[in-house]
Protein backbone atom coordinates (compact mmCIF):
# COMPACT_ATOMS: atom_id res chain seq x y z
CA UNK A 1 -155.98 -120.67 25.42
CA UNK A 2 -155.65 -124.18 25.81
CA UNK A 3 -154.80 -124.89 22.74
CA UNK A 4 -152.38 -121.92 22.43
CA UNK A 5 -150.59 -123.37 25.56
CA UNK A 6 -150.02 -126.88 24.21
CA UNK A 7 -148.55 -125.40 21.09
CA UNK A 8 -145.84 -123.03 22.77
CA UNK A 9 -145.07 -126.05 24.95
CA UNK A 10 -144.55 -128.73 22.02
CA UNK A 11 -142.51 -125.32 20.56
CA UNK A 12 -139.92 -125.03 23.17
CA UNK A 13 -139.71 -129.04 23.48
CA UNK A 14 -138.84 -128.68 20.01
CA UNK A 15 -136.24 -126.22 20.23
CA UNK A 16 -135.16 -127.70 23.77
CA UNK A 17 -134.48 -130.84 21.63
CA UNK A 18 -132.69 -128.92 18.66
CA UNK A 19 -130.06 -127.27 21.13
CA UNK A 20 -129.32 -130.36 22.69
CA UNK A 21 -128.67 -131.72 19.46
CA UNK A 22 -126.29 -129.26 18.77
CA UNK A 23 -124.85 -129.31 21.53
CA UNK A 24 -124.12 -132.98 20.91
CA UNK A 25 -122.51 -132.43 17.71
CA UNK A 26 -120.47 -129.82 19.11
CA UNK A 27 -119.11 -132.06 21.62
CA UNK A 28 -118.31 -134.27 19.06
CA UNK A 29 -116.96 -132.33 16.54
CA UNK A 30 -114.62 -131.10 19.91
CA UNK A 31 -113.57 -134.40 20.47
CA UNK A 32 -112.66 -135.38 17.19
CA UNK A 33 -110.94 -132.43 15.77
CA UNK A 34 -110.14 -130.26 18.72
CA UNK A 35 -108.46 -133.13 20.50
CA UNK A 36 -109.52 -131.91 23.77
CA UNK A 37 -107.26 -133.54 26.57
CA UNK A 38 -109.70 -133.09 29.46
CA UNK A 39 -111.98 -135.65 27.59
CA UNK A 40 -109.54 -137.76 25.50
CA UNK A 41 -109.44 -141.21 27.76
CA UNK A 42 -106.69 -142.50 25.42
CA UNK A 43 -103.61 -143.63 26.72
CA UNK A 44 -101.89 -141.34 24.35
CA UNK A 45 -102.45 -138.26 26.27
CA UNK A 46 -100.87 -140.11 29.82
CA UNK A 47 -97.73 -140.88 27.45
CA UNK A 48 -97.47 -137.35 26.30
CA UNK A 49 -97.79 -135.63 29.77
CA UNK A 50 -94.93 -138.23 30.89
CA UNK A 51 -92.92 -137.26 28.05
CA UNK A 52 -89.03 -137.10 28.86
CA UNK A 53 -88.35 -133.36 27.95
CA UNK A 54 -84.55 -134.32 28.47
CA UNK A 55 -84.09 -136.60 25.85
CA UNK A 56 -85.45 -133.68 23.36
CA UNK A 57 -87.61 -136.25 22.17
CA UNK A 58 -90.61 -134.64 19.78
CA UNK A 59 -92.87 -137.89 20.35
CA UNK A 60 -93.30 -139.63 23.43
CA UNK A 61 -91.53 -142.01 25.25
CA UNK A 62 -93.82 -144.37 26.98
CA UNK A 63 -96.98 -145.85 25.89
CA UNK A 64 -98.51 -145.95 29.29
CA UNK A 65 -97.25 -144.01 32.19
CA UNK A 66 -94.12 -145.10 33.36
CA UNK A 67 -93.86 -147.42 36.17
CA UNK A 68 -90.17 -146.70 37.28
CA UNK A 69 -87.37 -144.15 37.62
CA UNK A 70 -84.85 -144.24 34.56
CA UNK A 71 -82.17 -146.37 35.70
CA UNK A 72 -78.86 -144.83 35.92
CA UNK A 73 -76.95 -147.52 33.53
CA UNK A 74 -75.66 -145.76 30.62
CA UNK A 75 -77.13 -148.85 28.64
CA UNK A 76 -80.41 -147.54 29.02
CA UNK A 77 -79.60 -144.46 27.21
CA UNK A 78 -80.03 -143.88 22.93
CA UNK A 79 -76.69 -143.18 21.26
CA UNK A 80 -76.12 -139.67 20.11
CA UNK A 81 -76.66 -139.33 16.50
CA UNK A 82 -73.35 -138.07 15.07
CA UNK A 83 -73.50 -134.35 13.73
CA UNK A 84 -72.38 -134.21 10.02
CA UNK A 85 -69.11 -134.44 9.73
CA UNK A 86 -67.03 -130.63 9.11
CA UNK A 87 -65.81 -130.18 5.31
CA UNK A 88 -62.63 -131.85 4.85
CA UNK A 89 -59.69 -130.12 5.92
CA UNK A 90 -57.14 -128.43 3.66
CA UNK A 91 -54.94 -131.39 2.13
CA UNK A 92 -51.35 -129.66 3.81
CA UNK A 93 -53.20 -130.87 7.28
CA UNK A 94 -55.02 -133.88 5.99
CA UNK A 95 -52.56 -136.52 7.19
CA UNK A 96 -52.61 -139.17 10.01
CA UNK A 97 -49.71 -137.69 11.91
CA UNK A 98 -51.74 -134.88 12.86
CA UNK A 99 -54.40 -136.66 14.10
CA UNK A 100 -54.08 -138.46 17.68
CA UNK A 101 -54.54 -142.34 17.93
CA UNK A 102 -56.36 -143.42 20.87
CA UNK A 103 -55.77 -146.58 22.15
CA UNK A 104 -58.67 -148.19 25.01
CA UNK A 105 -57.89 -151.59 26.31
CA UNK A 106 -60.65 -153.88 27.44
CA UNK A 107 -61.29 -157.11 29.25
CA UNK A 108 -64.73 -158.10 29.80
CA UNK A 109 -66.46 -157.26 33.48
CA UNK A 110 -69.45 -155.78 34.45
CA UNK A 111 -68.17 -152.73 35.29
CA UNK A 112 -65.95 -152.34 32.16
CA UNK A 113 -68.67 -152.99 30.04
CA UNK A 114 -70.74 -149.92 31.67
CA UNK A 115 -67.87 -147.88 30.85
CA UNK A 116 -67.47 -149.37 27.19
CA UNK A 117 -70.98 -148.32 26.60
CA UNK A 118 -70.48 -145.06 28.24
CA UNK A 119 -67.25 -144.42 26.06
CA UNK A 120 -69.13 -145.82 22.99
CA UNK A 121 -71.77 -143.36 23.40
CA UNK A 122 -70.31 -140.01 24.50
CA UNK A 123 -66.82 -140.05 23.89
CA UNK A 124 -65.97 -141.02 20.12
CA UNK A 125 -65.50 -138.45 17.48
CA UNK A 126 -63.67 -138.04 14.18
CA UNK A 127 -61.31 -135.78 15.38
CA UNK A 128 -58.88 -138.84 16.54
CA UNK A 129 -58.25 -142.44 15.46
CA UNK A 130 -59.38 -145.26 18.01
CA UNK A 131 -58.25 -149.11 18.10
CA UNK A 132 -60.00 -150.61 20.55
CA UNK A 133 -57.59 -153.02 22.27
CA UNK A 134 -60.25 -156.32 23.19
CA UNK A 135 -58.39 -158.87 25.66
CA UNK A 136 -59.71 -162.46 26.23
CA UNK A 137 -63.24 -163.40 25.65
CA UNK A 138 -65.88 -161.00 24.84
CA UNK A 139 -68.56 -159.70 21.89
CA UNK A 140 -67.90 -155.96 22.19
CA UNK A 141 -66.87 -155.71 19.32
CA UNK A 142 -70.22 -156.10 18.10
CA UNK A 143 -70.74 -152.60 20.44
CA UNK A 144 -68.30 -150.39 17.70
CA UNK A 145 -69.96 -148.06 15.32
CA UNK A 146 -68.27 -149.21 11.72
CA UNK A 147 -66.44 -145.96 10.91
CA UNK A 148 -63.65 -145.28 8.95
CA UNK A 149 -61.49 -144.09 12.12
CA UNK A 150 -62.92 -146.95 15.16
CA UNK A 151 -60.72 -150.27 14.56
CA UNK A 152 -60.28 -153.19 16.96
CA UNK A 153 -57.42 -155.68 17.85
CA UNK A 154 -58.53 -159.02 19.78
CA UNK A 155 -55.96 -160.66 21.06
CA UNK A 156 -55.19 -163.17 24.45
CA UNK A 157 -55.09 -161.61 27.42
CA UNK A 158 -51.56 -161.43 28.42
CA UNK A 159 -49.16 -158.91 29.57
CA UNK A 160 -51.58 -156.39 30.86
CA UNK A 161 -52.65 -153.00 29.72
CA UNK A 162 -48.96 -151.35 28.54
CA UNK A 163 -47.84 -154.53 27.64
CA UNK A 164 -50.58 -155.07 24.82
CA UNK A 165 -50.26 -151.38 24.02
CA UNK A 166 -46.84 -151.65 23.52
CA UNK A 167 -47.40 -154.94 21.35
CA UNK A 168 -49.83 -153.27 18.98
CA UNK A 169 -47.80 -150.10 19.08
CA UNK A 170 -44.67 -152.03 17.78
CA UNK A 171 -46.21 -154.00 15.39
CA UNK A 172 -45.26 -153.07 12.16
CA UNK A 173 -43.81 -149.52 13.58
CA UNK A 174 -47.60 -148.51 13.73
CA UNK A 175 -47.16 -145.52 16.41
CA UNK A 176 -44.61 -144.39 13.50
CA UNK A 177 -47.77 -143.10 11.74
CA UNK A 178 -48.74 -140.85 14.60
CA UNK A 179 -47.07 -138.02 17.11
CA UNK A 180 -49.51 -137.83 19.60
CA UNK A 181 -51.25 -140.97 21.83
CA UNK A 182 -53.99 -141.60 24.75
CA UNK A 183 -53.65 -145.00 26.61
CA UNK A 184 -56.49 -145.56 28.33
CA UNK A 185 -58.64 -148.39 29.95
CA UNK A 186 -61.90 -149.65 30.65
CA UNK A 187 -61.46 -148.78 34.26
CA UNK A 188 -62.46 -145.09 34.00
CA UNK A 189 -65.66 -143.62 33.33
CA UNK A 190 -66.43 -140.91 30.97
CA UNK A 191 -66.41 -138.02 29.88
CA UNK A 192 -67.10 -135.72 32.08
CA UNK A 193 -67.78 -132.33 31.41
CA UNK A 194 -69.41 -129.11 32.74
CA UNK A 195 -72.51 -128.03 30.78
CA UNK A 196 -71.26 -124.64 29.46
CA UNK A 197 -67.89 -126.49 28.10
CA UNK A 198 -66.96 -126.33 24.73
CA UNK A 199 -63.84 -128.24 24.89
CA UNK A 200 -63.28 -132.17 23.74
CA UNK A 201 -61.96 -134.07 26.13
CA UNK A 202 -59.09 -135.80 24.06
CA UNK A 203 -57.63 -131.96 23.51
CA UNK A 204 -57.85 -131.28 27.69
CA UNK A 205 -55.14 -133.68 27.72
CA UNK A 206 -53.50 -133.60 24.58
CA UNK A 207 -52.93 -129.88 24.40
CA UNK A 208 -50.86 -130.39 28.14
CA UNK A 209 -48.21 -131.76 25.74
CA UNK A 210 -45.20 -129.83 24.84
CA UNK A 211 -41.33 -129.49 24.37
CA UNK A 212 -41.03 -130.06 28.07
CA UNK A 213 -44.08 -132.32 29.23
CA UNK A 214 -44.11 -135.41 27.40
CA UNK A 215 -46.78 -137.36 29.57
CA UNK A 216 -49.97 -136.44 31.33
CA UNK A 217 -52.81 -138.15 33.18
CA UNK A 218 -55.28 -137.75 35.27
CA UNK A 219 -54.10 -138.25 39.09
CA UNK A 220 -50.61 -138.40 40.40
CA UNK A 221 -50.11 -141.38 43.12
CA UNK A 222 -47.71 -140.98 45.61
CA UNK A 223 -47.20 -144.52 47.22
CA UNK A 224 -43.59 -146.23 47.03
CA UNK A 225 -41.33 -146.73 45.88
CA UNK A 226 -41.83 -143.92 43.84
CA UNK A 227 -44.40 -140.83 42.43
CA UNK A 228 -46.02 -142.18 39.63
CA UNK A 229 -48.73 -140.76 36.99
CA UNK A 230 -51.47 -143.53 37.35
CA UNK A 231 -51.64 -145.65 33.76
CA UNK A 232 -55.58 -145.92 33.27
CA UNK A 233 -55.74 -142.73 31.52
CA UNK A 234 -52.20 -141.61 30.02
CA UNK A 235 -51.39 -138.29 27.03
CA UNK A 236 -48.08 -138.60 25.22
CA UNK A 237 -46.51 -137.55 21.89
CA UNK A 238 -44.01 -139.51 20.33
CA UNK A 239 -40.72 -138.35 21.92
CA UNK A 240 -42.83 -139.42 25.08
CA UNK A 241 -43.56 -142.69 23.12
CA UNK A 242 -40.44 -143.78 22.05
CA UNK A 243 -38.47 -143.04 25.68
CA UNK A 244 -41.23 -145.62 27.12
CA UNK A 245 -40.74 -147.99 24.43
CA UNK A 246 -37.01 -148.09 23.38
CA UNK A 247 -34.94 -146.21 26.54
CA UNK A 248 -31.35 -145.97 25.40
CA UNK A 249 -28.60 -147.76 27.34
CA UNK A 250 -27.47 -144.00 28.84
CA UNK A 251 -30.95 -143.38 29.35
CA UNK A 252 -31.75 -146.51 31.57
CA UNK A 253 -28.31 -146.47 33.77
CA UNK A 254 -29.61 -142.50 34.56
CA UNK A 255 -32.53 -144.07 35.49
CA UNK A 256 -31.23 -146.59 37.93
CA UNK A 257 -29.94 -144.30 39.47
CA UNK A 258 -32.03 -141.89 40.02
CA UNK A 259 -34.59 -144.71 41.89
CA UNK A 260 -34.42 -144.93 45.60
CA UNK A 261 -33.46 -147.99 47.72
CA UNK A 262 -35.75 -150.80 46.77
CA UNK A 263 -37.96 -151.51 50.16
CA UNK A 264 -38.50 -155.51 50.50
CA UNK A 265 -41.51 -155.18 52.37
CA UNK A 266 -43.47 -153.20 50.04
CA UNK A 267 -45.52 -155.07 47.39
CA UNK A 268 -44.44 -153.26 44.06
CA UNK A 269 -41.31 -155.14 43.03
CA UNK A 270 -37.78 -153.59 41.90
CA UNK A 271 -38.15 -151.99 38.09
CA UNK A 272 -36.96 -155.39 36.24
CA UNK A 273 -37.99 -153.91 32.47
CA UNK A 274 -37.56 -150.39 31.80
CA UNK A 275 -40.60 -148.46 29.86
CA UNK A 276 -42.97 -150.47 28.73
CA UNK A 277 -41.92 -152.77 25.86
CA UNK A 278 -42.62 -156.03 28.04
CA UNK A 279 -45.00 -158.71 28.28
CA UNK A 280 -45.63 -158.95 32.47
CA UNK A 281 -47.38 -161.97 33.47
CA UNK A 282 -47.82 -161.08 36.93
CA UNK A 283 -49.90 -158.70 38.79
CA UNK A 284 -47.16 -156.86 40.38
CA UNK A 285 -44.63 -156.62 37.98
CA UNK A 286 -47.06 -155.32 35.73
CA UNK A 287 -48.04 -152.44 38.59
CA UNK A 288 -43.93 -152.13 38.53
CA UNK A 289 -43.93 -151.19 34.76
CA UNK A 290 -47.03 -148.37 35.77
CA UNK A 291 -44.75 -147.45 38.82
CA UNK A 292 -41.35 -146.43 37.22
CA UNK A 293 -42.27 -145.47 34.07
CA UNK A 294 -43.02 -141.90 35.40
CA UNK A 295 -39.33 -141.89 37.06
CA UNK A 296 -37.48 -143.10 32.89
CA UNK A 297 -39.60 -140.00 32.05
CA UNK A 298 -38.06 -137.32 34.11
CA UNK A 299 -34.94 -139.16 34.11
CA UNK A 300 -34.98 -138.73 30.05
CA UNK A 301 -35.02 -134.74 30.76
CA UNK A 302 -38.56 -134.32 30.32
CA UNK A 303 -41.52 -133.21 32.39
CA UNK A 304 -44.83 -134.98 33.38
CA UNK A 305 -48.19 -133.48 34.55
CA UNK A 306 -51.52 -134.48 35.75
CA UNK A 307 -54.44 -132.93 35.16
CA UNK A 308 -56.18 -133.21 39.09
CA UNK A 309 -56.06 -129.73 40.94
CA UNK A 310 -54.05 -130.80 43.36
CA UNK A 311 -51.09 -131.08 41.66
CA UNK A 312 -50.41 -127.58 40.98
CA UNK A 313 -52.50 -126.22 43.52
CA UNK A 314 -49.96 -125.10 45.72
CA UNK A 315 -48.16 -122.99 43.45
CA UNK A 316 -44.48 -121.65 42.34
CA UNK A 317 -43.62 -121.44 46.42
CA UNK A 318 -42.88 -124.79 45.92
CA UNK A 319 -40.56 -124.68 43.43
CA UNK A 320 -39.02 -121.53 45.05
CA UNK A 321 -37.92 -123.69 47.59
CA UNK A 322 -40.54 -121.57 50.32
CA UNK A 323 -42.47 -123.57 53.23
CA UNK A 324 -46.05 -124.08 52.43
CA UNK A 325 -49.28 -124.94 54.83
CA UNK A 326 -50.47 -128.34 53.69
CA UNK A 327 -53.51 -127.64 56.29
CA UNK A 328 -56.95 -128.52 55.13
CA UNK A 329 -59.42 -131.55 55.19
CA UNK A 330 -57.38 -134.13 57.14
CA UNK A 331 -53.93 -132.79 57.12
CA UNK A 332 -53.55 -130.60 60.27
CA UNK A 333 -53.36 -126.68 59.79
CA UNK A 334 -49.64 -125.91 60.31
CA UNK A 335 -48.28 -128.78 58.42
CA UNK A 336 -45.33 -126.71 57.24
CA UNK A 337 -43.36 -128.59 54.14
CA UNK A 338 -40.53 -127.28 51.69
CA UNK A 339 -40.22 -129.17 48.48
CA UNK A 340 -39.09 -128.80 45.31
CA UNK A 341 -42.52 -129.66 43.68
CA UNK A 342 -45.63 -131.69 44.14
CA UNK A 343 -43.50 -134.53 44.61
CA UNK A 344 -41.88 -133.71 47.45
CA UNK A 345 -44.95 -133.23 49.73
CA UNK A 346 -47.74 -135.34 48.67
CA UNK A 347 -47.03 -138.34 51.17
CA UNK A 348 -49.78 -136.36 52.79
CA UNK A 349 -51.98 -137.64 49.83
CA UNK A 350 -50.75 -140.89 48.81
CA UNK A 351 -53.39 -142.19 46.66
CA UNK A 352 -56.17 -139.42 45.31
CA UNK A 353 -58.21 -141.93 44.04
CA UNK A 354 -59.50 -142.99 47.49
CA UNK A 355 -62.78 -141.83 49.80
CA UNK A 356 -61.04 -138.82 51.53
CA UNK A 357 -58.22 -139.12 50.27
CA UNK A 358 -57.33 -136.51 48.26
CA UNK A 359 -55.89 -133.86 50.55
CA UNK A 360 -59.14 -134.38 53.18
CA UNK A 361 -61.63 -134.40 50.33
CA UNK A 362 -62.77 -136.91 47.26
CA UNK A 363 -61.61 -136.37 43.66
CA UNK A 364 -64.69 -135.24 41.55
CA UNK A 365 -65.06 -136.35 37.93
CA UNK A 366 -65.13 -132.50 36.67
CA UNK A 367 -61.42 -132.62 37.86
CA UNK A 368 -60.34 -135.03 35.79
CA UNK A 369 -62.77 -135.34 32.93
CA UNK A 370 -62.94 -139.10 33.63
CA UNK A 371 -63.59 -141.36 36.88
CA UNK A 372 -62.33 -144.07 38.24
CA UNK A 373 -65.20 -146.42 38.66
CA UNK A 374 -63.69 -149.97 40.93
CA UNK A 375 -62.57 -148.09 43.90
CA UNK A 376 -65.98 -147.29 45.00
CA UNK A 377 -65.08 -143.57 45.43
CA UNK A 378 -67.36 -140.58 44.72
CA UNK A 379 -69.97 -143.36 42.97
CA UNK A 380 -72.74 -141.32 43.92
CA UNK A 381 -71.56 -138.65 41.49
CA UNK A 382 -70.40 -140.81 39.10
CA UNK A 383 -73.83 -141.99 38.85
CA UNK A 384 -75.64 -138.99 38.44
CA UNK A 385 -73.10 -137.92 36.22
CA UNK A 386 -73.82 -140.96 33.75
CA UNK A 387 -77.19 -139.89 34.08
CA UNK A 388 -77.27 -136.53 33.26
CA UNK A 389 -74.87 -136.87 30.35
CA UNK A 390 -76.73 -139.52 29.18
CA UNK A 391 -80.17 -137.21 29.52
CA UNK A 392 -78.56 -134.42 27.79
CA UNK A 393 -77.45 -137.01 25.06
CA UNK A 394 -73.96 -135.08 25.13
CA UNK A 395 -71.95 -136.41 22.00
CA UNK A 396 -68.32 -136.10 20.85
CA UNK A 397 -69.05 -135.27 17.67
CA UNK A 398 -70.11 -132.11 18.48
CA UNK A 399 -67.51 -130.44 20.19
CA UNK A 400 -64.14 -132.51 18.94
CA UNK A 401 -63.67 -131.20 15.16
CA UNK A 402 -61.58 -132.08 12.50
């Protein structure tokens, strides 16, 4: 019995032994080809847990767990891989009047260089021609994709934003090779556009123009000496063009007189060069070029338009002549006006670009595609904005077709 009893023992040592070893080897063979996460120590598995889903990335983003929030600079952001470009079109549309030319003056400053980037990123396409307009020292050039329709002009910087545009515009009759135009600057931010929108954000503007509209923007200021549609972001076609660039002799007496008393004690000077074909050297006289070149436009015959809410909110009773309640936000319920159009009542809302200032509230983005961004109005949607276009690596190229 002894005996017996010393054998079964040694017996289920033995097999005691033999499940532990494969129990070992199944451990193993888990680690090593199963890939178990619960027991993989590597660093790999913290970087694919913190992986940023947004950025559709299929690998992950960190090596190690990251140690900060993503910062909202659009700088810290990949570029948006153009789509592949659309077949060509058919040769009867293939020419470069059809397409728009975009023109975006810059001057180096931290702020404008956000926006650059921003631009750069999320707002170029190949449905348009762009000519970046670079003023005084700077590299960003070295910031343009080289593609067939992104071209830059460097120049000194002198006679402000319509001045320069209206210098490269000239040159060499180049706007002759277009008939329809954005103007913008390095002031704005964007764009800015709702998730389930389909539309590119040089047509928003562009389509505006017509037989009777021949320039649209984004806000409408109404500080003296006269309404004006504000110059950072401005849509025109070429009849619009050419009455800012070369008013006729008729055309400019009209205008004269169309323009109310000149006010000494306001800052914006009296108009001393109609349009735009002028080289300002001073702050103010520049702002007077911006000021009354909205006023040569309607006095030309034409229309203008701007693309914030506001401006034809209040509806036909306006132009019918009927009194409407500007009540609401800071204007006091009961504020009867009759007007003739937007013009006529929005001393109520003098500039729109301002904290509270547009008609009790602040202008969001979505309203106007793009965003003012040196006011320091609305910045804390304008930031989250650039973030979450950014995260959803929105690109240009996939909604504005050729």
């Amino acid at each position: 019995m002894a005996a017996m009893s010393t054998i079964m023992t040694k017996t289920s040592q033995g097999r005691r032994t033999w499940i532990a070893a494969l129990a070992i080897l199944l451990l193993v063979w888990m680690v090593w080809f199963l890939n178990v996460p619960s027991l993989v120590k590597d660093s790999r598995v913290v970087a694919g847990v913190t992986k940023a889903i947004v950025h559709g990335e299929e690998h992950p983003l960190f090596d190690t767990a990251p140690t900060s929030a993503i910062a909202y600079s659009a700088s810290n952001f990949p570029t948006p891989t153009p789509s592949p470009p659309p077949p060509p079109p058919p040769s009867k549309h293939n020419s470069t009047a059809d397409r728009p030319l975009i023109l975006y003056a810059f001057f180096e400053t931290p702020g404008a260089r956000l926006n650059l980037e921003f631009f750069i990123r999320h707002a170029l396409h190949d449905a348009a021609d762009f000519l970046f307009v670079l003023n005084g020292e700077t590299d960003a050039a070295n910031l343009l994709p080289k593609r067939d329709n992104i071209r830059f002009v460097k120049r000194a910087n002198d006679c402000y934003d319509l001045g320069a545009f209206a210098e490269i515009l000239t040159t060499n009759d180049t706007y002759k090779a277009y008939n329809r135009y954005i103007l913008m600057n390095a002031s704005i931010r964007g764009p800015f556009l709702p998730y389930w929108s389909n539309q590119c954000w040089s047509n928003v503007y562009l389509d505006k123009l017509n037989e009777k509209t021949k320039l649209v923007g984004m806000t409408m200021n109404c500080e003296a000496p006269v309404p004006h549609i504000q110059s950072m972001f401005w849509a025109l076609d070429r009849a619009g063009l050419e009455t800012l660039l070369f008013p006729s002799e008729e055309l400019v007496e009209k205008f004269k007189a169309s323009l109310p008393p000149h006010n000494p004690n306001q800052p914006v000077p009296e108009m001393w060069s109609p349009g735009i074909n002028s080289c300002p050297h001073e702050y103010w006289k520049a702002v007077a070029v911006e000021v009354y070149s909205t006023a040569l436009v309607k006095a030309a015959g034409y229309e203008v338009d701007a693309m914030m809410s506001a401006y034809r909110g209040f509806g036909d009773a306006l132009a019918r002549g009927e009194e409407v309640d500007l009540g609401g936000g800071s204007v006091k319920m009961g504020t009867m006006r009759t007007g003739t159009g937007y013009e006529s009542i929005c001393k109520e809302s003098l500039d729109p670009l301002l904290e509270k200032q547009y008609w009790g509230t602040t202008i969001h983005p979505f309203d106007t595609v793009f965003a003012k961004t040196n006011r320091g109005s609305n910045m804390g949607s304008i930031e989250r904005l650039t973030q979450w276009t950014a995260g959803r690596q929105y690109s240009s190229y996939d909604v504005c077709r050729w």
